[in-house]
N, C-alpha and C. Protein backbone atom coordinates (compact mmCIF):
# COMPACT_ATOMS: atom_id res chain seq x y z
N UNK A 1 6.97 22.06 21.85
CA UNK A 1 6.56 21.13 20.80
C UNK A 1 7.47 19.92 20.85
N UNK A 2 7.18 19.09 20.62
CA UNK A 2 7.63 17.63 20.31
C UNK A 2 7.43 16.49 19.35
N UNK A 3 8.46 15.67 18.81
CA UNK A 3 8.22 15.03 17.94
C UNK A 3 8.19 13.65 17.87
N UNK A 4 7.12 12.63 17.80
CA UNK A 4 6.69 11.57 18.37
C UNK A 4 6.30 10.40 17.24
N UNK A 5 6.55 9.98 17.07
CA UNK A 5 6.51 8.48 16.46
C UNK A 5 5.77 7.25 16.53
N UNK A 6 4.95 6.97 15.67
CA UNK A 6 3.81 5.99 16.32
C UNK A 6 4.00 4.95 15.39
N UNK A 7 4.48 3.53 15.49
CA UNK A 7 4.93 2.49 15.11
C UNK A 7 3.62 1.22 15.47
N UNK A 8 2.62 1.57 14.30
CA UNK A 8 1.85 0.32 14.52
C UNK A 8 1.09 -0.04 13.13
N UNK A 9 0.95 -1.17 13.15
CA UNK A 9 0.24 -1.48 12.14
C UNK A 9 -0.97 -1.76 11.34
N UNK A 10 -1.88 -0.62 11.99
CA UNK A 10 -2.80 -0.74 11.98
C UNK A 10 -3.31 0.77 11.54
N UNK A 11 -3.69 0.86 10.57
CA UNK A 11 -3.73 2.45 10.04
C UNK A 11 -4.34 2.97 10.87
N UNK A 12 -5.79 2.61 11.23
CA UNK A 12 -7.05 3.43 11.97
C UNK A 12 -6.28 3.45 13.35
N UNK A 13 -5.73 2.76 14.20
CA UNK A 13 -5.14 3.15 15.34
C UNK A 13 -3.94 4.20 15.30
N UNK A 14 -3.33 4.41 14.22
CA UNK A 14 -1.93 5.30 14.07
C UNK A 14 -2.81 6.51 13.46
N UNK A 15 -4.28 6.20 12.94
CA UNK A 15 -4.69 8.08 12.55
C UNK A 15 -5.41 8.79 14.39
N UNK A 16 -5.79 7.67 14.74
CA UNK A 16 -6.67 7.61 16.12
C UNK A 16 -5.34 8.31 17.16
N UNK A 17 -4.15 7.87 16.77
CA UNK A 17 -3.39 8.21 18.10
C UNK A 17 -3.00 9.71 16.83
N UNK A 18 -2.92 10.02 15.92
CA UNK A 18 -2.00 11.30 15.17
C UNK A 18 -3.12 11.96 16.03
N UNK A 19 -3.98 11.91 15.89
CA UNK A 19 -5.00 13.04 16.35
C UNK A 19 -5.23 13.72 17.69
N UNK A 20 -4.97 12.65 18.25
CA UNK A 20 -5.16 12.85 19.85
C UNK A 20 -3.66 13.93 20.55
N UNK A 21 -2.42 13.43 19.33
CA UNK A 21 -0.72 13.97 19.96
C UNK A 21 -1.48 15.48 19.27
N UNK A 22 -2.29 15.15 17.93
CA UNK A 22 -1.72 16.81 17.49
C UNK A 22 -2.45 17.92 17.92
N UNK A 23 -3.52 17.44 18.53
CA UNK A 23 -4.55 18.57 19.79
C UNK A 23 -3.65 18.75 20.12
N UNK A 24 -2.66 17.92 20.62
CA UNK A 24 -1.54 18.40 21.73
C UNK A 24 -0.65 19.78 21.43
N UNK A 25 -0.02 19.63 19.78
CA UNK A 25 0.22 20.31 19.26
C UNK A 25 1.72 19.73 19.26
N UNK A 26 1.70 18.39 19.15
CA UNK A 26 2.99 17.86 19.08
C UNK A 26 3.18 17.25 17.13
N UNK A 27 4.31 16.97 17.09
CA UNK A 27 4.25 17.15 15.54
C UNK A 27 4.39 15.18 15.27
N UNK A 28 3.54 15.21 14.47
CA UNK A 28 3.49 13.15 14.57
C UNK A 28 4.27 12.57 12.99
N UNK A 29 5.22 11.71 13.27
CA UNK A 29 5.17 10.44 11.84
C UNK A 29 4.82 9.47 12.10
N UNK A 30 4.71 8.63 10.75
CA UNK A 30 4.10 7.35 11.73
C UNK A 30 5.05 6.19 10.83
N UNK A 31 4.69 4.70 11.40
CA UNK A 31 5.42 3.65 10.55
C UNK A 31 4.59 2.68 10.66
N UNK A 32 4.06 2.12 9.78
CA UNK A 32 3.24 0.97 9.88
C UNK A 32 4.22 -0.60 10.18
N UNK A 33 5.56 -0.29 10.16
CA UNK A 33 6.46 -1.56 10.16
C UNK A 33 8.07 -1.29 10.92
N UNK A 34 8.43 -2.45 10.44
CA UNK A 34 9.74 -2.10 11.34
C UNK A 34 11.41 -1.15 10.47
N UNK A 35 10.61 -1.87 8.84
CA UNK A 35 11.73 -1.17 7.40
C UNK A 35 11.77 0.50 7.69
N UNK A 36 10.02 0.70 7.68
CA UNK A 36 9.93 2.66 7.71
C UNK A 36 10.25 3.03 9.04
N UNK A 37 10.69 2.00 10.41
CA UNK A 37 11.30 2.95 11.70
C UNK A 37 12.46 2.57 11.23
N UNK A 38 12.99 1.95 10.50
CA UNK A 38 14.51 2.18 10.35
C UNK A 38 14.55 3.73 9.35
N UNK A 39 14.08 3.39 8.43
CA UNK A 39 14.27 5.03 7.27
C UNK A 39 13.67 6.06 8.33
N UNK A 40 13.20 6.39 9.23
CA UNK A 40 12.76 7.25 10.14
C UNK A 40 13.98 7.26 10.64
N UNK A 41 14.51 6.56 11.98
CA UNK A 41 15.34 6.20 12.53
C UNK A 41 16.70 7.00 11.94
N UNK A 42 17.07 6.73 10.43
CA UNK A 42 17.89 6.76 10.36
C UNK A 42 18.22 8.55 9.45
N UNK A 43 16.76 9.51 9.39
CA UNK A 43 16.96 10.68 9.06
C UNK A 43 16.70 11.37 10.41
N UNK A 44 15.82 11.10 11.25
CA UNK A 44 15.24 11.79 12.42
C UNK A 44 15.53 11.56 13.93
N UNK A 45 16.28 10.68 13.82
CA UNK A 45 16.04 9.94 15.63
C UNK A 45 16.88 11.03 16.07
N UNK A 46 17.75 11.94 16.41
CA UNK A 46 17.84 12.60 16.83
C UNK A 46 16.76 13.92 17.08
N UNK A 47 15.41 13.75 16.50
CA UNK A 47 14.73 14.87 16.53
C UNK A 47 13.64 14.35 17.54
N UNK A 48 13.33 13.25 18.04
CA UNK A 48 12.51 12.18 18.05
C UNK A 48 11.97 12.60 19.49
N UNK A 49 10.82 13.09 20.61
CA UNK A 49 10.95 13.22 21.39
C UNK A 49 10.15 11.70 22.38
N UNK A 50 9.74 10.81 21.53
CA UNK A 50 8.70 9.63 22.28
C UNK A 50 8.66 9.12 20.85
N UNK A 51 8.68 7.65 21.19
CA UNK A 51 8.13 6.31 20.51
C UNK A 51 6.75 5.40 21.31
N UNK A 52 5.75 5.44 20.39
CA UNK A 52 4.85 4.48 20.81
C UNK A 52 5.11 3.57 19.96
N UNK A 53 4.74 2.58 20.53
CA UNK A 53 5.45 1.20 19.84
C UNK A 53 4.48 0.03 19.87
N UNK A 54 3.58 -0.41 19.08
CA UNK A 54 2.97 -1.69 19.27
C UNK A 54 3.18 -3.08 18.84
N UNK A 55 2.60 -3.73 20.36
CA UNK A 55 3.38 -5.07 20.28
C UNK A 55 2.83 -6.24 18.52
N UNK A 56 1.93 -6.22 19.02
CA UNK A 56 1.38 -6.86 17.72
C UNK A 56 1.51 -6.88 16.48
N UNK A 57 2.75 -6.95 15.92
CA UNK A 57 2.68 -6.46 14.20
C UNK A 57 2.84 -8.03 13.02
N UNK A 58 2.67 -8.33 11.95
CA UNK A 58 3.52 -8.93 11.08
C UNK A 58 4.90 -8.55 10.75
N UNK A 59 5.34 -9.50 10.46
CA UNK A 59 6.92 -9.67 10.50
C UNK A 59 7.56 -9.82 11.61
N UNK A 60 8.21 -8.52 11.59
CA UNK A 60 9.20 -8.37 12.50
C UNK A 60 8.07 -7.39 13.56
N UNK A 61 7.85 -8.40 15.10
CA UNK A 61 7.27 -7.98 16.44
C UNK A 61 7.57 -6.73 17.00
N UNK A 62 6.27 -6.01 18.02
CA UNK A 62 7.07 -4.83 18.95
C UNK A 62 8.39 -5.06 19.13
N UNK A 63 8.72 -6.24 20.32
CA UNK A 63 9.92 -6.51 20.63
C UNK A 63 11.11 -6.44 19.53
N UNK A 64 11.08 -6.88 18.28
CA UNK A 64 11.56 -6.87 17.28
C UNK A 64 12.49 -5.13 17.03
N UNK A 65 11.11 -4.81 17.33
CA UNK A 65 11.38 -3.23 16.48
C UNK A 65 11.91 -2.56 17.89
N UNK A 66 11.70 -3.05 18.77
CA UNK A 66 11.76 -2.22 20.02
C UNK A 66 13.36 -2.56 20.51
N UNK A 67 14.37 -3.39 19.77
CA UNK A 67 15.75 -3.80 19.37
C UNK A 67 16.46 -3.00 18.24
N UNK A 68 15.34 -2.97 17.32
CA UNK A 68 16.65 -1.86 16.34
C UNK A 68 16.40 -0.97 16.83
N UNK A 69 15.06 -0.31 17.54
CA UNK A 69 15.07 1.26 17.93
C UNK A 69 16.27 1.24 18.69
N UNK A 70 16.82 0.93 19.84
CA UNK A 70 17.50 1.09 20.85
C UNK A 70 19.36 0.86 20.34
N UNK A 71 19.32 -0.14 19.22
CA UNK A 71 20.43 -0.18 18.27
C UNK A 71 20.80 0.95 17.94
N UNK A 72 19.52 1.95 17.35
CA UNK A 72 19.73 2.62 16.63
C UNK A 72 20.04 4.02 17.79
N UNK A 73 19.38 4.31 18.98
CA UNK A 73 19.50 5.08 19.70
C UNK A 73 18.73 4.76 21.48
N UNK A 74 19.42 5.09 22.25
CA UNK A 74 18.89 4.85 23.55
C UNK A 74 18.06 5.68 24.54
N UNK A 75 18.02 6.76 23.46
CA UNK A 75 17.83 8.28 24.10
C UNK A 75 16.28 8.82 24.40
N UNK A 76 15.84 7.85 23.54
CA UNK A 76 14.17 8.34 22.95
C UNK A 76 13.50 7.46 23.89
N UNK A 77 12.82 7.70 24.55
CA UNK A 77 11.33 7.01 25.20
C UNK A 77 10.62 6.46 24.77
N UNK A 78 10.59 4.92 24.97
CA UNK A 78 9.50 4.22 24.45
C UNK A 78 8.46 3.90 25.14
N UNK A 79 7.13 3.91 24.61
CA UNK A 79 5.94 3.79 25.11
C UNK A 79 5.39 2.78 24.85
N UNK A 80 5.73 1.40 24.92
CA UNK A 80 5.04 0.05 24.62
C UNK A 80 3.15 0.39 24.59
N UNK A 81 2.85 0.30 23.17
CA UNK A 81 0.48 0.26 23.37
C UNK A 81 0.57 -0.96 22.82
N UNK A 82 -0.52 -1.32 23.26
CA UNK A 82 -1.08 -2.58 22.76
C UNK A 82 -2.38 -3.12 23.50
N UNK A 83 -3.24 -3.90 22.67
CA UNK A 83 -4.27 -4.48 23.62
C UNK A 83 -4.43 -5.61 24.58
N UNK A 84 -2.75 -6.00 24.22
CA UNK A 84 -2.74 -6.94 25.28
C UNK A 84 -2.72 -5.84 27.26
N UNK A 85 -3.29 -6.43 28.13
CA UNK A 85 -2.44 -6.37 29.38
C UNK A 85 -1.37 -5.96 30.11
N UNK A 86 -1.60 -4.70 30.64
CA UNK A 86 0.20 -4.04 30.73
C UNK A 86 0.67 -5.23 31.43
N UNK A 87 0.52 -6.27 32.19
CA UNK A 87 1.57 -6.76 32.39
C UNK A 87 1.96 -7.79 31.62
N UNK A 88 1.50 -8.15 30.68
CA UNK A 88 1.94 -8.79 29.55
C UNK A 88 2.74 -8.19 28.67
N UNK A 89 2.57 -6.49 28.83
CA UNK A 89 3.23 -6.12 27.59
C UNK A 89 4.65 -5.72 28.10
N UNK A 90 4.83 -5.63 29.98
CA UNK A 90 5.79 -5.54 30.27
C UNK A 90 7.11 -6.94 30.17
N UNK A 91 6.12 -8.10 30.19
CA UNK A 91 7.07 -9.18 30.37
C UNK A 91 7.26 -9.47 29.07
N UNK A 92 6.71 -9.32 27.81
CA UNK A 92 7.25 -9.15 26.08
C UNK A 92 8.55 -7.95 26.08
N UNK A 93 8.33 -6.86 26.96
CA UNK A 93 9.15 -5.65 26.59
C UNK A 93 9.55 -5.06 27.96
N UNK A 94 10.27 -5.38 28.56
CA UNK A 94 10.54 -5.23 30.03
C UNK A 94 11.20 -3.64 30.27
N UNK A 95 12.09 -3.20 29.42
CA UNK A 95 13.05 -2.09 29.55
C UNK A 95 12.12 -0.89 29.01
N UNK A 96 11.32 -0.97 28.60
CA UNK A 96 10.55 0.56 28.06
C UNK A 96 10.29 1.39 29.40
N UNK A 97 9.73 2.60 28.59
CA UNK A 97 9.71 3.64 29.43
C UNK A 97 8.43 3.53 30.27
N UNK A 98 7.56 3.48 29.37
CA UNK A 98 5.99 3.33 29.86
C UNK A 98 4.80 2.25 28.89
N UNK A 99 4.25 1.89 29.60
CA UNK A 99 2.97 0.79 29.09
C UNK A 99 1.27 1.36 28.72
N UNK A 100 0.98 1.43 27.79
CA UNK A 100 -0.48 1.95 27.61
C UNK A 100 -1.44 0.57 26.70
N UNK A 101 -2.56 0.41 27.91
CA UNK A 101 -3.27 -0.54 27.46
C UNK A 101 -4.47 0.20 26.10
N UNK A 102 -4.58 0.05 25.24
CA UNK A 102 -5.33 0.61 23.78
C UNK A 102 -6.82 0.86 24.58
N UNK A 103 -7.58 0.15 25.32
CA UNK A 103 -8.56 0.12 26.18
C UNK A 103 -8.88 1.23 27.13
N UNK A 104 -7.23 1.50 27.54
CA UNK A 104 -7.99 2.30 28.75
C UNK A 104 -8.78 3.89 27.96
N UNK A 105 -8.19 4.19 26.18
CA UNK A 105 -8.86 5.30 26.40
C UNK A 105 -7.70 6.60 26.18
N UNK A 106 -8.44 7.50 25.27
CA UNK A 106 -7.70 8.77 24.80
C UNK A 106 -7.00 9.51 25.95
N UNK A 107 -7.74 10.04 27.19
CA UNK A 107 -7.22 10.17 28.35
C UNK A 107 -5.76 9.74 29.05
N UNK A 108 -5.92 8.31 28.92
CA UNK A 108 -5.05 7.89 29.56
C UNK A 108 -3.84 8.03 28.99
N UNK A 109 -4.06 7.81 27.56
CA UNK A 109 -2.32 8.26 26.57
C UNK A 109 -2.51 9.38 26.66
N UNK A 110 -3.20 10.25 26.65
CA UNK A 110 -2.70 11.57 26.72
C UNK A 110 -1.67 12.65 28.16
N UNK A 111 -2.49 11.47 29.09
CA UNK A 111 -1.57 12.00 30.29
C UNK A 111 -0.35 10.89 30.44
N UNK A 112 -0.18 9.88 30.09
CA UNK A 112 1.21 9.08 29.95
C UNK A 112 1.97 10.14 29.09
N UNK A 113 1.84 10.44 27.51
CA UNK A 113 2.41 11.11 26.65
C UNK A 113 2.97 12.29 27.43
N UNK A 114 1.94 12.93 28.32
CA UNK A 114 2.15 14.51 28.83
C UNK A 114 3.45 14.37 29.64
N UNK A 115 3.62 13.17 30.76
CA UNK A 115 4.18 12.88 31.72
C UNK A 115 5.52 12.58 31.33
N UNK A 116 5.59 11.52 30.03
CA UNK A 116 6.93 11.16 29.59
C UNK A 116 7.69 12.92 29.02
N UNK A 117 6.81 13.26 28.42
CA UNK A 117 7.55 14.71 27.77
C UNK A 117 7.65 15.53 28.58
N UNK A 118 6.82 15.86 29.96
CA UNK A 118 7.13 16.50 30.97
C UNK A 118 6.62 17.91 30.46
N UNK A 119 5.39 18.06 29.95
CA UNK A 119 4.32 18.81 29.62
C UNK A 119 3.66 19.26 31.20
């Protein structure tokens, strides 16, 4: 089992991805912003086994949040989603672990997710 983190702001995409990790049987929180991955961050990141992270938010950006995560710990895997273009989302966020375009499809995060956790 594993515990995974989905940082986007967009409710229907963060219930769309809870569903897909918890077939998995992985255990999900989520954060619609960058304030609730800090209060996450700062009870759980040691429990944390993957961060999906999307680029697109108000306020404070993926990139944004994808700075205090790593402030906060270096340990956890981040999974840059978004609908932009993986290679757009690599040159916004260069150091992540892995890139998932929202497009390609339940499939495809599910075997990125499998691969990073080593399922």
């Amino acid at each position: 089992m594993g515990k995974i983190l989905i940082v986007d702001d967009n409710k229907e995409m963060r219930s769309r991805c809870r569903k897909i990790l918890e077939k998995m049987k992985l255990e999900v929180l989520e954060a619609p912003d960058a304030l609730e991955v800090v209060n996450i961050l700062m009870r759980s990141s040691r429990e944390l086994d993957l961060i999906l992270l999307d680029i697109q938010m108000p306020e404070v950006d993926g990139r944004g949040v994808y700075e205090i995560i790593t402030d906060y710990t270096s340990a956890v895997p981040i999974m840059v989603t978004s609908v932009l273009p993986v290679r757009e989302q690599e040159l916004r966020i260069p150091r992540a672990t892995d890139y998932y375009n929202k497009a390609d499809g339940d499939k495809v995060l599910t075997s990125k997710v499998k691969t990073i956790l080593g399922l």
